[in-house]
PDB file of N, CA and C in Angstrom:
ATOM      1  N   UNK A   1     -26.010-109.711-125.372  1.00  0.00           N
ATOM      2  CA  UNK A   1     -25.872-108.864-124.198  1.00  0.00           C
ATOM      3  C   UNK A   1     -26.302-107.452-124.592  1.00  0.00           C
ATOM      4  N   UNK A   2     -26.916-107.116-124.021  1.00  0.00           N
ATOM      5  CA  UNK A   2     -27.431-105.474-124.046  1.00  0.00           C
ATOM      6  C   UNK A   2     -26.337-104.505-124.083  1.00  0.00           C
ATOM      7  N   UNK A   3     -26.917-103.316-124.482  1.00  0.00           N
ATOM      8  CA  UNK A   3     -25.804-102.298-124.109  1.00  0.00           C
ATOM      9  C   UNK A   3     -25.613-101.733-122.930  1.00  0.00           C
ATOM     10  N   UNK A   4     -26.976-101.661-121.871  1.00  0.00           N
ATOM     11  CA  UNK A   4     -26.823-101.262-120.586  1.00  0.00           C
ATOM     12  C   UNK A   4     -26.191-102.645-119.705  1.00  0.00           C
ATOM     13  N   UNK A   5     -25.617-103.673-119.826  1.00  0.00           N
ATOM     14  CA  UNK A   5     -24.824-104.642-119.508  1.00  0.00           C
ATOM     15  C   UNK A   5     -23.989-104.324-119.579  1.00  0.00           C
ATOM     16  N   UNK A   6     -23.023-104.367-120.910  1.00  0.00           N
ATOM     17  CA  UNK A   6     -21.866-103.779-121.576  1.00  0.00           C
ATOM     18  C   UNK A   6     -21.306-102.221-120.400  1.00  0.00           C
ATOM     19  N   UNK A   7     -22.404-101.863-120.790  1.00  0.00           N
ATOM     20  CA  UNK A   7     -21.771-100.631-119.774  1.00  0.00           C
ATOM     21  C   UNK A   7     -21.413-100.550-118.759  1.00  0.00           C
ATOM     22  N   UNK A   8     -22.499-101.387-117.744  1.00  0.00           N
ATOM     23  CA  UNK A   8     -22.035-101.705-116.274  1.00  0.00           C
ATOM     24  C   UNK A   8     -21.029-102.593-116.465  1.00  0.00           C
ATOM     25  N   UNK A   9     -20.624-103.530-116.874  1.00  0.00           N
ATOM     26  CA  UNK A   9     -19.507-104.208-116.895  1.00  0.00           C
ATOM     27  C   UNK A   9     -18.519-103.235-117.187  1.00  0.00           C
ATOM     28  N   UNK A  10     -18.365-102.376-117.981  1.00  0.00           N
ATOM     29  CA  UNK A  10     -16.718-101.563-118.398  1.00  0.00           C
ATOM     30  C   UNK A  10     -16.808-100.607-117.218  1.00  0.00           C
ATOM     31  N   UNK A  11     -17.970 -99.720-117.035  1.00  0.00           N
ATOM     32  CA  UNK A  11     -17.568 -99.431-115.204  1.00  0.00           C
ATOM     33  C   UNK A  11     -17.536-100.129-114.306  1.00  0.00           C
ATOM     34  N   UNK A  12     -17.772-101.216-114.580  1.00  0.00           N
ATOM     35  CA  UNK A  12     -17.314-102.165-112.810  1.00  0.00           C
ATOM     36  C   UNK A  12     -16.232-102.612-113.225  1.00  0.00           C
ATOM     37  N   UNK A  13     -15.446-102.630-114.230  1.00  0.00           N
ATOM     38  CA  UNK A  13     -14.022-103.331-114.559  1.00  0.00           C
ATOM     39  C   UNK A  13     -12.891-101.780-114.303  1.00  0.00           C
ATOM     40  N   UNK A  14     -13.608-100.537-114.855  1.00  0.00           N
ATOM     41  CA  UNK A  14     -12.921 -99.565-114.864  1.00  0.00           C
ATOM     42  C   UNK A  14     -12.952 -99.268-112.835  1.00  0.00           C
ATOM     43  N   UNK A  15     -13.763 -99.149-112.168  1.00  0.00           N
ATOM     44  CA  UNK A  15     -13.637 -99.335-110.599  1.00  0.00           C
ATOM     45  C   UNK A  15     -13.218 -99.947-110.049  1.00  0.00           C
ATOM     46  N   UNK A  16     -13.270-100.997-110.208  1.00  0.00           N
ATOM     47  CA  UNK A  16     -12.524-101.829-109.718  1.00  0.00           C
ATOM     48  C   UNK A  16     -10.691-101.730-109.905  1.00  0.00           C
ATOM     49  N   UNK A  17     -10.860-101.482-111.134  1.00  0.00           N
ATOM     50  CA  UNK A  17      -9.101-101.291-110.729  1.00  0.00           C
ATOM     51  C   UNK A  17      -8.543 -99.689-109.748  1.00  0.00           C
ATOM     52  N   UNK A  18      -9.511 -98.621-110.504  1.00  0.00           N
ATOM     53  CA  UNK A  18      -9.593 -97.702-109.804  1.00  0.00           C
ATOM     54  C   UNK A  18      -9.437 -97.719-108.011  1.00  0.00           C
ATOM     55  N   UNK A  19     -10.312 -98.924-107.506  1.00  0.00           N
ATOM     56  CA  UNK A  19     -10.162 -99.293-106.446  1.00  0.00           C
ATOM     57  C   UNK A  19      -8.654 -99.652-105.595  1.00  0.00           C
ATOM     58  N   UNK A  20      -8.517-100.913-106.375  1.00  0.00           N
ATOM     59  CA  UNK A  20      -6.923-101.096-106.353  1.00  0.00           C
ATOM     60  C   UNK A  20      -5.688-100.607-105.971  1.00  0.00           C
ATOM     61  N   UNK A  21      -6.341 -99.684-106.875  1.00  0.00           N
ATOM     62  CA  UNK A  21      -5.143 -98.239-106.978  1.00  0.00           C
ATOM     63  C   UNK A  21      -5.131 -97.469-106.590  1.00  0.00           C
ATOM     64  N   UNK A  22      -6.348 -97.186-105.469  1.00  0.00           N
ATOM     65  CA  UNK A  22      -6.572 -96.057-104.245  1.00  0.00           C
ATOM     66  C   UNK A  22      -5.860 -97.026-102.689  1.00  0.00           C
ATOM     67  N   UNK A  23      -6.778 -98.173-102.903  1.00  0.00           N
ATOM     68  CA  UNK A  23      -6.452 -99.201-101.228  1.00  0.00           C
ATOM     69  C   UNK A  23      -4.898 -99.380-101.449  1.00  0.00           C
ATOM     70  N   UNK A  24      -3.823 -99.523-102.164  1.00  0.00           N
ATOM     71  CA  UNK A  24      -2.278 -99.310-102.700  1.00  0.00           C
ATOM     72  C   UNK A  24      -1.786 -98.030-102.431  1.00  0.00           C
ATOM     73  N   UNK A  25      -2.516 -97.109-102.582  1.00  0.00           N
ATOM     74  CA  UNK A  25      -2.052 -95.470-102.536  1.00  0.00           C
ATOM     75  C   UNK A  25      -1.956 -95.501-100.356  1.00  0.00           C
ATOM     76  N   UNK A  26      -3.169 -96.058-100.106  1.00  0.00           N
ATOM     77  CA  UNK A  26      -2.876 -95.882 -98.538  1.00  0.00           C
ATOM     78  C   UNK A  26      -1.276 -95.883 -98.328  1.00  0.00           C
ATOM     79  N   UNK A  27      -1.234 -95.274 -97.020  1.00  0.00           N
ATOM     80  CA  UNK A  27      -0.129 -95.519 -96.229  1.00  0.00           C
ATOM     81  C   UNK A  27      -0.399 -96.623 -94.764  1.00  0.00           C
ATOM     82  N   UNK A  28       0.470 -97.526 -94.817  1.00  0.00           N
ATOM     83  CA  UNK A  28       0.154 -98.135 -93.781  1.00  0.00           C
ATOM     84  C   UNK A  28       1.163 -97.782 -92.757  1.00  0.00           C
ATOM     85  N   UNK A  29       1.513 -98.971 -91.336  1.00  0.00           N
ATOM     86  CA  UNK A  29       2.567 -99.342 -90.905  1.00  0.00           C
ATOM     87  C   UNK A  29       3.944 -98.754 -91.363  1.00  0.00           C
ATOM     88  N   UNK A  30       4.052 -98.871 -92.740  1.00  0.00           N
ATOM     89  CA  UNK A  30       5.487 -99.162 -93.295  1.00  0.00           C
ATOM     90  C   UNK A  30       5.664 -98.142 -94.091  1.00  0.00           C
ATOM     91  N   UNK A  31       4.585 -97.350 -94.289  1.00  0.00           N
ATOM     92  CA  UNK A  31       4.577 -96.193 -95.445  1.00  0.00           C
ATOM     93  C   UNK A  31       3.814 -96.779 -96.860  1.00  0.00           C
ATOM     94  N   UNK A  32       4.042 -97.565 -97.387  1.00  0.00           N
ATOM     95  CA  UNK A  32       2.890 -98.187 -98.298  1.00  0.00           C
ATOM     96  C   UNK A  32       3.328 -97.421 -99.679  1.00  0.00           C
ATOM     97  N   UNK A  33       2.698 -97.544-100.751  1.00  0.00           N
ATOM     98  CA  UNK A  33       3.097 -96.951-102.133  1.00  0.00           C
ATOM     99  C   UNK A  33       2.576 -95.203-101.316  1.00  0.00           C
ATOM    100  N   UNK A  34       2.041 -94.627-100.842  1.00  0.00           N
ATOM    101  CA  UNK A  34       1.934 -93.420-101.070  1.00  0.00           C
ATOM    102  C   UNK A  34       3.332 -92.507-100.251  1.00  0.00           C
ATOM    103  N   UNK A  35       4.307 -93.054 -99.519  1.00  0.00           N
ATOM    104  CA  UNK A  35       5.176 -92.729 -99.086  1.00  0.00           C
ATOM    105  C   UNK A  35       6.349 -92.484-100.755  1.00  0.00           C
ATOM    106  N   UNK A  36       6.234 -93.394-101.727  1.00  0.00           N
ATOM    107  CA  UNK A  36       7.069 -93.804-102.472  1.00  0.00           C
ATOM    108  C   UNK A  36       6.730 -92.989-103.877  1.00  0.00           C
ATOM    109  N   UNK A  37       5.644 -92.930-103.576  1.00  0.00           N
ATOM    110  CA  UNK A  37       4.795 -91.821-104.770  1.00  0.00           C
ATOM    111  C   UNK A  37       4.789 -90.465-104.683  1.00  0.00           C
ATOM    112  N   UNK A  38       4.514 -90.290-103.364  1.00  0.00           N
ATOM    113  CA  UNK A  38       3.930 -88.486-102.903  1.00  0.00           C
ATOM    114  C   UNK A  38       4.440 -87.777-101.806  1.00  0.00           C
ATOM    115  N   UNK A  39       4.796 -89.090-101.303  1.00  0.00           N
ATOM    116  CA  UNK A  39       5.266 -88.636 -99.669  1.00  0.00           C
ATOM    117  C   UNK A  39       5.867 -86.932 -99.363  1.00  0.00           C
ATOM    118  N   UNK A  40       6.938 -86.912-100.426  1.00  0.00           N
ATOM    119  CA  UNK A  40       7.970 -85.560-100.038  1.00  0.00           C
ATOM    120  C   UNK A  40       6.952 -84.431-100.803  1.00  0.00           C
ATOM    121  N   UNK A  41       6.294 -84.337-101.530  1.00  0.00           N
ATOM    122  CA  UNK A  41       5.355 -83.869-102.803  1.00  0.00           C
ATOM    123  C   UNK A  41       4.059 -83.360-101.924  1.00  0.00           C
ATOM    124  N   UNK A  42       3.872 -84.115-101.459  1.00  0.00           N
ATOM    125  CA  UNK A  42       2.654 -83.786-100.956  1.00  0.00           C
ATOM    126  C   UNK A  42       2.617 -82.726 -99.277  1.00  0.00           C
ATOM    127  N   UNK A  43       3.656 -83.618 -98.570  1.00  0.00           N
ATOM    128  CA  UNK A  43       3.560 -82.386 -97.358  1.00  0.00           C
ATOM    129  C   UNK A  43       3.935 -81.345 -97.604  1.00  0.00           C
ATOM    130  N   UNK A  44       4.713 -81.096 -99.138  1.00  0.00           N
ATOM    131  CA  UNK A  44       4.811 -79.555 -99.065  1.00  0.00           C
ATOM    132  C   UNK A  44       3.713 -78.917 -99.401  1.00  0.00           C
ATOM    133  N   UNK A  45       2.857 -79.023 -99.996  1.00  0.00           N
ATOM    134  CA  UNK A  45       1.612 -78.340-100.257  1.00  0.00           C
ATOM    135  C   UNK A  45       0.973 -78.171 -98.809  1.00  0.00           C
ATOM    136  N   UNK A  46       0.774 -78.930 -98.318  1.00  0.00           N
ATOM    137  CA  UNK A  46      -0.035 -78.278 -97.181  1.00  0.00           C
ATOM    138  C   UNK A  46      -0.620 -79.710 -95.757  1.00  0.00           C
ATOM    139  N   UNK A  47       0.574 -80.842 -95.663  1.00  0.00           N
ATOM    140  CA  UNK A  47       0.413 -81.524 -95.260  1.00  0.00           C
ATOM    141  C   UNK A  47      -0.253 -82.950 -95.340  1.00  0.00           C
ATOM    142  N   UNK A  48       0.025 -83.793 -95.159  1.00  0.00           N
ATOM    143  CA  UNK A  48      -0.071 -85.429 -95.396  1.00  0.00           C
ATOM    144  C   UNK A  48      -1.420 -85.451 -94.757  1.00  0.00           C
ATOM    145  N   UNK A  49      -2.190 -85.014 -94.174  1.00  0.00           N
ATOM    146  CA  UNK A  49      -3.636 -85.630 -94.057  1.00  0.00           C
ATOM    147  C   UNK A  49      -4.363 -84.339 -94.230  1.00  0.00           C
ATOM    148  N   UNK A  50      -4.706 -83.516 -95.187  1.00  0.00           N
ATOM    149  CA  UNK A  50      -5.411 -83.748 -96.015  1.00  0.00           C
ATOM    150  C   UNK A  50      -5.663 -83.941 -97.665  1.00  0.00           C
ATOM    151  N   UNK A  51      -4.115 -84.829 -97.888  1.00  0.00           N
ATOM    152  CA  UNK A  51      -4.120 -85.689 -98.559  1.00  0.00           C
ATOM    153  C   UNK A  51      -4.874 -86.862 -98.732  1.00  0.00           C
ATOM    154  N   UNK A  52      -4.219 -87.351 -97.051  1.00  0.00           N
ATOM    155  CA  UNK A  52      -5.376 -88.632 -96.882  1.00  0.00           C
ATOM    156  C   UNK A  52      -6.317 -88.817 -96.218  1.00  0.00           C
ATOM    157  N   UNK A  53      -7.325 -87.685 -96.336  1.00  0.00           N
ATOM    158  CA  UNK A  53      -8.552 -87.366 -96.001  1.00  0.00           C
ATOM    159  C   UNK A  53      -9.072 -87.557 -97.408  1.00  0.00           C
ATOM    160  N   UNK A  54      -8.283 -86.624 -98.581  1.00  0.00           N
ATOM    161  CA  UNK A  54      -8.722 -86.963 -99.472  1.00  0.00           C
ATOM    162  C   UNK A  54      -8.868 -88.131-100.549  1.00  0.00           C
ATOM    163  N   UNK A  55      -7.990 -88.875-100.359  1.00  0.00           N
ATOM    164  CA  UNK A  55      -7.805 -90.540-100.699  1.00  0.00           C
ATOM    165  C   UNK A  55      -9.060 -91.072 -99.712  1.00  0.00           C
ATOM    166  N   UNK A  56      -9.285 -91.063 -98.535  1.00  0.00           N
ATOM    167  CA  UNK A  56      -9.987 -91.541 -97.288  1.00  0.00           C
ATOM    168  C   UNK A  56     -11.575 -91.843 -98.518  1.00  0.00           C
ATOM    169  N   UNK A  57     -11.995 -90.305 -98.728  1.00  0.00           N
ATOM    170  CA  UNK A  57     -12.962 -90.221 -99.717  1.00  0.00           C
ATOM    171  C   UNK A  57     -13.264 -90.792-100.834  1.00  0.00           C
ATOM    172  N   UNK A  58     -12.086 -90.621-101.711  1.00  0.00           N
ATOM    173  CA  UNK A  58     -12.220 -91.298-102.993  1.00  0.00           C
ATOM    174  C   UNK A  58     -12.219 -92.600-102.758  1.00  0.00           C
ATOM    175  N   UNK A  59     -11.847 -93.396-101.612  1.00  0.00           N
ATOM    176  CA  UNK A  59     -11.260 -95.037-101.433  1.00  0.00           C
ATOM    177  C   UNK A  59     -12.968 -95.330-101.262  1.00  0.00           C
ATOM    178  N   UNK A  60     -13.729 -94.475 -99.879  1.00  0.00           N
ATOM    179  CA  UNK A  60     -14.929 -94.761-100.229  1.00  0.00           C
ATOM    180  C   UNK A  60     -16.298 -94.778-101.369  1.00  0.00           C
ATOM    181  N   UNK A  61     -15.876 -93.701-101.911  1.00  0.00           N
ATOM    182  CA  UNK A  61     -16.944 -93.534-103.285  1.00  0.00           C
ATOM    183  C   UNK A  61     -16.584 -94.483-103.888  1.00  0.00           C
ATOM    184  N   UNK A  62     -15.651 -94.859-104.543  1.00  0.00           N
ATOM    185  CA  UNK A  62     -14.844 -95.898-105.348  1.00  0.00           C
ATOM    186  C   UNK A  62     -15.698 -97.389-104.844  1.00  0.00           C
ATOM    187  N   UNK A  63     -15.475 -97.441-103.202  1.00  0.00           N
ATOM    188  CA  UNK A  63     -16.478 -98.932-102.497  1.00  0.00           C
ATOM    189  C   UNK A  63     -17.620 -98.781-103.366  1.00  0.00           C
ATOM    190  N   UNK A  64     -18.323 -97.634-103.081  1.00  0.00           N
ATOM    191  CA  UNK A  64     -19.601 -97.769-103.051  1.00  0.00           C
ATOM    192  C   UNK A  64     -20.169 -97.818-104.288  1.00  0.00           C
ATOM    193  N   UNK A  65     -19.648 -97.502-105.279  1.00  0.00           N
ATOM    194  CA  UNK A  65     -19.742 -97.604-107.127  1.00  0.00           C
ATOM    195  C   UNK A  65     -19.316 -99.272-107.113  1.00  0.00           C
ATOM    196  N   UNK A  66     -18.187 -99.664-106.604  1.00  0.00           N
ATOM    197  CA  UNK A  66     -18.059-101.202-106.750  1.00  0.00           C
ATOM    198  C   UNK A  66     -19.164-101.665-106.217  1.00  0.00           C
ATOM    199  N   UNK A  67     -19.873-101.748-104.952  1.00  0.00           N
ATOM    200  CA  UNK A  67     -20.643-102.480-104.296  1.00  0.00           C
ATOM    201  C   UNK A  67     -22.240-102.154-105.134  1.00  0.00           C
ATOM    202  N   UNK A  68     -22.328-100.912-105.237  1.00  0.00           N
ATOM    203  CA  UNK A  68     -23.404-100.910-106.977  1.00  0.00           C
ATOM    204  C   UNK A  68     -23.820-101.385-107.946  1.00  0.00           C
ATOM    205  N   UNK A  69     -22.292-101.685-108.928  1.00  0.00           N
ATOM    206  CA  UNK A  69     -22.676-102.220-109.965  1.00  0.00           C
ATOM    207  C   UNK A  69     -22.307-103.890-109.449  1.00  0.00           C
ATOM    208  N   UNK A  70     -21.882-104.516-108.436  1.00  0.00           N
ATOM    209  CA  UNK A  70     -22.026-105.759-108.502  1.00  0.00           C
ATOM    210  C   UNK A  70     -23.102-106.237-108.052  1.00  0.00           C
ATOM    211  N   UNK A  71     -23.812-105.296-107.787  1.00  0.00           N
ATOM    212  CA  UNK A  71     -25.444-105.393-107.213  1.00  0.00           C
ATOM    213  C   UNK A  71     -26.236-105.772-108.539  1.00  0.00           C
ATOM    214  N   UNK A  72     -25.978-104.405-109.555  1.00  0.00           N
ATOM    215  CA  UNK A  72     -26.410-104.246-110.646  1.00  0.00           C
ATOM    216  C   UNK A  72     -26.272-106.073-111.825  1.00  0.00           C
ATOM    217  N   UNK A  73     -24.717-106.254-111.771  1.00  0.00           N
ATOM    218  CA  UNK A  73     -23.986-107.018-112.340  1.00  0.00           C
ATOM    219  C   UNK A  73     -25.175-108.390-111.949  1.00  0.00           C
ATOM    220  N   UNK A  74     -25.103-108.848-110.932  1.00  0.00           N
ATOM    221  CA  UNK A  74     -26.050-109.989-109.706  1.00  0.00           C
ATOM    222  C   UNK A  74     -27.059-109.605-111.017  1.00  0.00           C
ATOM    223  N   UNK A  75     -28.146-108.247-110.629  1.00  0.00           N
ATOM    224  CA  UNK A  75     -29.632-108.618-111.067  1.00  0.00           C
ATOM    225  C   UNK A  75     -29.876-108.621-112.374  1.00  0.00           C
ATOM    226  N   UNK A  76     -28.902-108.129-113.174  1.00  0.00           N
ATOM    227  CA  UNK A  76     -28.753-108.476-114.788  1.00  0.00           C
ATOM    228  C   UNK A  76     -28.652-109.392-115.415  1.00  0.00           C
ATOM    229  N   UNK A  77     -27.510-110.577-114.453  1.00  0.00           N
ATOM    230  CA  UNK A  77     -27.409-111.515-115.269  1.00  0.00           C
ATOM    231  C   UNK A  77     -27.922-113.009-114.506  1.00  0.00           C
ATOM    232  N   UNK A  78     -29.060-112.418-113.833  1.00  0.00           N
ATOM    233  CA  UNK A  78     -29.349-113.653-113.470  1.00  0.00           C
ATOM    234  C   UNK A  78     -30.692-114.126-114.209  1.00  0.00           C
ATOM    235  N   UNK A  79     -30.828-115.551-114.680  1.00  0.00           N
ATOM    236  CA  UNK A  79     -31.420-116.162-115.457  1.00  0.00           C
ATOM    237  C   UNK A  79     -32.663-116.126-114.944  1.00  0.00           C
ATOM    238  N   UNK A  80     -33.584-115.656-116.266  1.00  0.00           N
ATOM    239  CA  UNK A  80     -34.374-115.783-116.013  1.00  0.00           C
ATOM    240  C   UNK A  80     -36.217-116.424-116.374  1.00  0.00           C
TER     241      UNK A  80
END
């Protein structure tokens, strides 16, 4: 395996959890882990959305680095 393999694999393993751990941070319905994490913490600074305006962001960049390297991941290791 190459080293530019190696690499995309430890960032698509490192995003992917990264991922995880942003779509978990949401608040849903019920309050969700970010009620349980930040909730009281965070509206004192300066209010709960643009907190999650800023999660909103990172949840997407985070997609779009996943949806990248499994692009990447696909045209690397397919036989050839």
């Amino acid at each position: 395996m190459g080293i530019f393999k190696i690499i995309v694999v430890v960032i698509h393993i490192t995003v992917s959890a990264a991922l995880i751990i942003s779509v978990l941070l949401h608040s849903g319905k019920g309050g969700g882990l970010a009620s349980v994490l930040g909730g009281a913490s965070a509206s004192l600074f300066s209010g709960t959305s643009i907190v999650e305006k800023n999660l909103d962001r990172i949840t997407i960049v985070l997609g779009l680095v996943f949806a990248t390297t499994t692009l990447l991941l696909v045209w690397l290791m397919a036989p050839k």
